[in-house]
C-alpha atoms as a PDB file:
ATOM      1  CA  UNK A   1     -12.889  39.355 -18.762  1.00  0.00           C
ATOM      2  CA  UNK A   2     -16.154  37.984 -17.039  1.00  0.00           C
ATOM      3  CA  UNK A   3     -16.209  34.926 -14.621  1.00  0.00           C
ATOM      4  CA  UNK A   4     -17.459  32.476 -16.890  1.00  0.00           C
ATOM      5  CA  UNK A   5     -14.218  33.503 -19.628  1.00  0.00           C
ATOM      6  CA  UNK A   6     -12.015  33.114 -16.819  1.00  0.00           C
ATOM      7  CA  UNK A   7     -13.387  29.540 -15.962  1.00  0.00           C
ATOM      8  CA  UNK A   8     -13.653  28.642 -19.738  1.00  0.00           C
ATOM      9  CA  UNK A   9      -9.688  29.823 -19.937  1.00  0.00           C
ATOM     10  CA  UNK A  10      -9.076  27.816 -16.818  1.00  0.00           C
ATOM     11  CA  UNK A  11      -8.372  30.496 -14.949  1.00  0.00           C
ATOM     12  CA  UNK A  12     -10.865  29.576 -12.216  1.00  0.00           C
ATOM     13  CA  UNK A  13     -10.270  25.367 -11.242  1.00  0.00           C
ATOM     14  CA  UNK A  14     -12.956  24.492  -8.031  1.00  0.00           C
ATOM     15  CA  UNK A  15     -10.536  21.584  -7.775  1.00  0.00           C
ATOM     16  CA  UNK A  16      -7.715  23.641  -6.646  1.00  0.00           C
ATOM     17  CA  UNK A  17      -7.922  25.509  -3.560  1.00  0.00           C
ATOM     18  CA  UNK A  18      -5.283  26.646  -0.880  1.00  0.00           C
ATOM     19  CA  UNK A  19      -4.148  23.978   1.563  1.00  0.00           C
ATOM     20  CA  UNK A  20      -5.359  24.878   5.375  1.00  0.00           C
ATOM     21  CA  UNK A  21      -3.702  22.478   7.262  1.00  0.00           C
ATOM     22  CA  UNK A  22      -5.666  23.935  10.597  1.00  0.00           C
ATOM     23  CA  UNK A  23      -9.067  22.721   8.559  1.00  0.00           C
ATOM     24  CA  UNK A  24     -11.670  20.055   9.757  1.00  0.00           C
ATOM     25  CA  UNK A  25     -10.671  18.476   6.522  1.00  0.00           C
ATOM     26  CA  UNK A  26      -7.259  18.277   6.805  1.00  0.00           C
ATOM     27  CA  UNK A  27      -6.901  17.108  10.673  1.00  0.00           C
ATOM     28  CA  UNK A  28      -9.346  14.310   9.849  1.00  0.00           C
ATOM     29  CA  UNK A  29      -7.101  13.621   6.877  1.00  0.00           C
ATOM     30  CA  UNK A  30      -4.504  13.580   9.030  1.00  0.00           C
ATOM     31  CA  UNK A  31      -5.764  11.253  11.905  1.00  0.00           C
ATOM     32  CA  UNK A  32      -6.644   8.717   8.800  1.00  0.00           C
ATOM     33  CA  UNK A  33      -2.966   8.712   7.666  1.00  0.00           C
ATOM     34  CA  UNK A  34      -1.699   8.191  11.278  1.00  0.00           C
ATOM     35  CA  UNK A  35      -4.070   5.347  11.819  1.00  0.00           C
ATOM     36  CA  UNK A  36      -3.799   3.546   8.252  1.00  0.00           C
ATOM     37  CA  UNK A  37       0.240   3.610   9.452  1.00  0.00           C
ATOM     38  CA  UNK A  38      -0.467   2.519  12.628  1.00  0.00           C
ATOM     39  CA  UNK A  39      -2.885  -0.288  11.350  1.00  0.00           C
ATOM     40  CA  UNK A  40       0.058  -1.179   8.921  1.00  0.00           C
ATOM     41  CA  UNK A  41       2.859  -1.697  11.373  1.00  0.00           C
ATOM     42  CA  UNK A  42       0.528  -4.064  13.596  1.00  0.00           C
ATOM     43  CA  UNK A  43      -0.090  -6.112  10.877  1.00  0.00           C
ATOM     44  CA  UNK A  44       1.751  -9.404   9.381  1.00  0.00           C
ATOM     45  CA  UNK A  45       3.083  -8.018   5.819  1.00  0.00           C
ATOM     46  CA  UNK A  46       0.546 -10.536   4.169  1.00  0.00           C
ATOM     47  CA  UNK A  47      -2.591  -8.598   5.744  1.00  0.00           C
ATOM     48  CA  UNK A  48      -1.464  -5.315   4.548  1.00  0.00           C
ATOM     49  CA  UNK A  49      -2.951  -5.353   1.454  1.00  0.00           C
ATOM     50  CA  UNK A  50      -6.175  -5.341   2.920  1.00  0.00           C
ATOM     51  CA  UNK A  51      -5.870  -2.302   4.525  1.00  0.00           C
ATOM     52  CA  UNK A  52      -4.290  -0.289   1.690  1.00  0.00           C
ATOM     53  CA  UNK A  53      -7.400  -1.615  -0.679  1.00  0.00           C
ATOM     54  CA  UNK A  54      -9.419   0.100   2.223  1.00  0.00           C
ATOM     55  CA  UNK A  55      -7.528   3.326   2.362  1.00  0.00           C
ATOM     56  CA  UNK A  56      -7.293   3.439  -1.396  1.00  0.00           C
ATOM     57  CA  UNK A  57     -11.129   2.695  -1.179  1.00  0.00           C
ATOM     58  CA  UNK A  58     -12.135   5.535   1.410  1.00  0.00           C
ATOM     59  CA  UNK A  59      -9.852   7.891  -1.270  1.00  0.00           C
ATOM     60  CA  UNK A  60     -11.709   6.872  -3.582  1.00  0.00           C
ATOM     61  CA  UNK A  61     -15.105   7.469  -1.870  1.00  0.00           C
ATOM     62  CA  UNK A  62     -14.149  11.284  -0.720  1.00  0.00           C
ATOM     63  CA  UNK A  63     -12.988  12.030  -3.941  1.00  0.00           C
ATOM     64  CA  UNK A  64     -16.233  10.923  -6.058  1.00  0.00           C
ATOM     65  CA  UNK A  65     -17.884  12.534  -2.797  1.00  0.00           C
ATOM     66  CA  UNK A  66     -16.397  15.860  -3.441  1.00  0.00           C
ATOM     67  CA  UNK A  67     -17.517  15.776  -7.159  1.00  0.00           C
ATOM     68  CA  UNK A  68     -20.616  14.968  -6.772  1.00  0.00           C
ATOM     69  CA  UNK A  69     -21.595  17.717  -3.940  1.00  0.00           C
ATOM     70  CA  UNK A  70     -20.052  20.257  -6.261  1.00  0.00           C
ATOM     71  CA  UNK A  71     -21.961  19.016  -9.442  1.00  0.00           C
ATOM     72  CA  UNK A  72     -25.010  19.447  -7.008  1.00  0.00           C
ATOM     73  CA  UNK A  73     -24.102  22.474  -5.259  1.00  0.00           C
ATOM     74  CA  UNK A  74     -23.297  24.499  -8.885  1.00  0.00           C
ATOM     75  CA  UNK A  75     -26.777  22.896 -10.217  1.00  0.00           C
ATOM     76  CA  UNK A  76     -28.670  24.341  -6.935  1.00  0.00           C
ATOM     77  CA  UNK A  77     -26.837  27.980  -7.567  1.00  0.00           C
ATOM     78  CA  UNK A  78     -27.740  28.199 -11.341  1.00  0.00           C
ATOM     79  CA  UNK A  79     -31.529  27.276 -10.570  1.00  0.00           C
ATOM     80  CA  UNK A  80     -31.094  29.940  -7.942  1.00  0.00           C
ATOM     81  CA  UNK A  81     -29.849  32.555 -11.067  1.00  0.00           C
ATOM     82  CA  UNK A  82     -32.461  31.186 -13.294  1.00  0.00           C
ATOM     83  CA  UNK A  83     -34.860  31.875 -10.713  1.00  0.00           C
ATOM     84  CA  UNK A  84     -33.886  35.479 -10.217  1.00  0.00           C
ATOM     85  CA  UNK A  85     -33.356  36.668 -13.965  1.00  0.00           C
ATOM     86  CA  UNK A  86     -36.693  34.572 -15.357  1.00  0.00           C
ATOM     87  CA  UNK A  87     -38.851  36.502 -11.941  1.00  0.00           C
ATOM     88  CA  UNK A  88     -40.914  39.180 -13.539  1.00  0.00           C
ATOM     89  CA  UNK A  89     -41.081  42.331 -10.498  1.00  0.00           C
ATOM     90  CA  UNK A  90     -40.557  45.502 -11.457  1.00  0.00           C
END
């Protein structure tokens, strides 16, 4: 079975990928967390919500973020294979 059967049988999900907690990613995640709880223990209980709409918010934004530069990124690599099989060297 080829790539593109595997990714059509769902064998291959971009979404899914090992956690690495020692990542760039994942200690910025990380700080984030420790500073949305930190931001909601300072806070009167009324003001909270505030800051969770933010946090929910900034979710929101990486997520749609991390779409989008795949969408471009697997765009860029097929021009890059249409490229190379339409060239005409022999």
């Amino acid at each position: 079975m080829g790539i593109i059967e595997d990714f059509y049988f769902g064998h291959i999900c971009p979404v899914v990928k090992k956690y690495n907690p020692d990542s760039k990613c994942s200690q910025a995640t990380a700080r984030c967390e420790e500073i949305y709880i930190k931001l909601k223990k300072r806070l009167p209980e009324n003001k909270t919500k505030l800051v969770s709409e933010m946090y929910d918010c900034a979710i929101d934004m990486s997520l749609e973020s991390g779409k989008e530069n795949f969408v471009t990124g697997f765009v860029l690599g097929m021009r890059f294979a249409t490229e190379c099989f339409l060239k005409n060297d022999d």
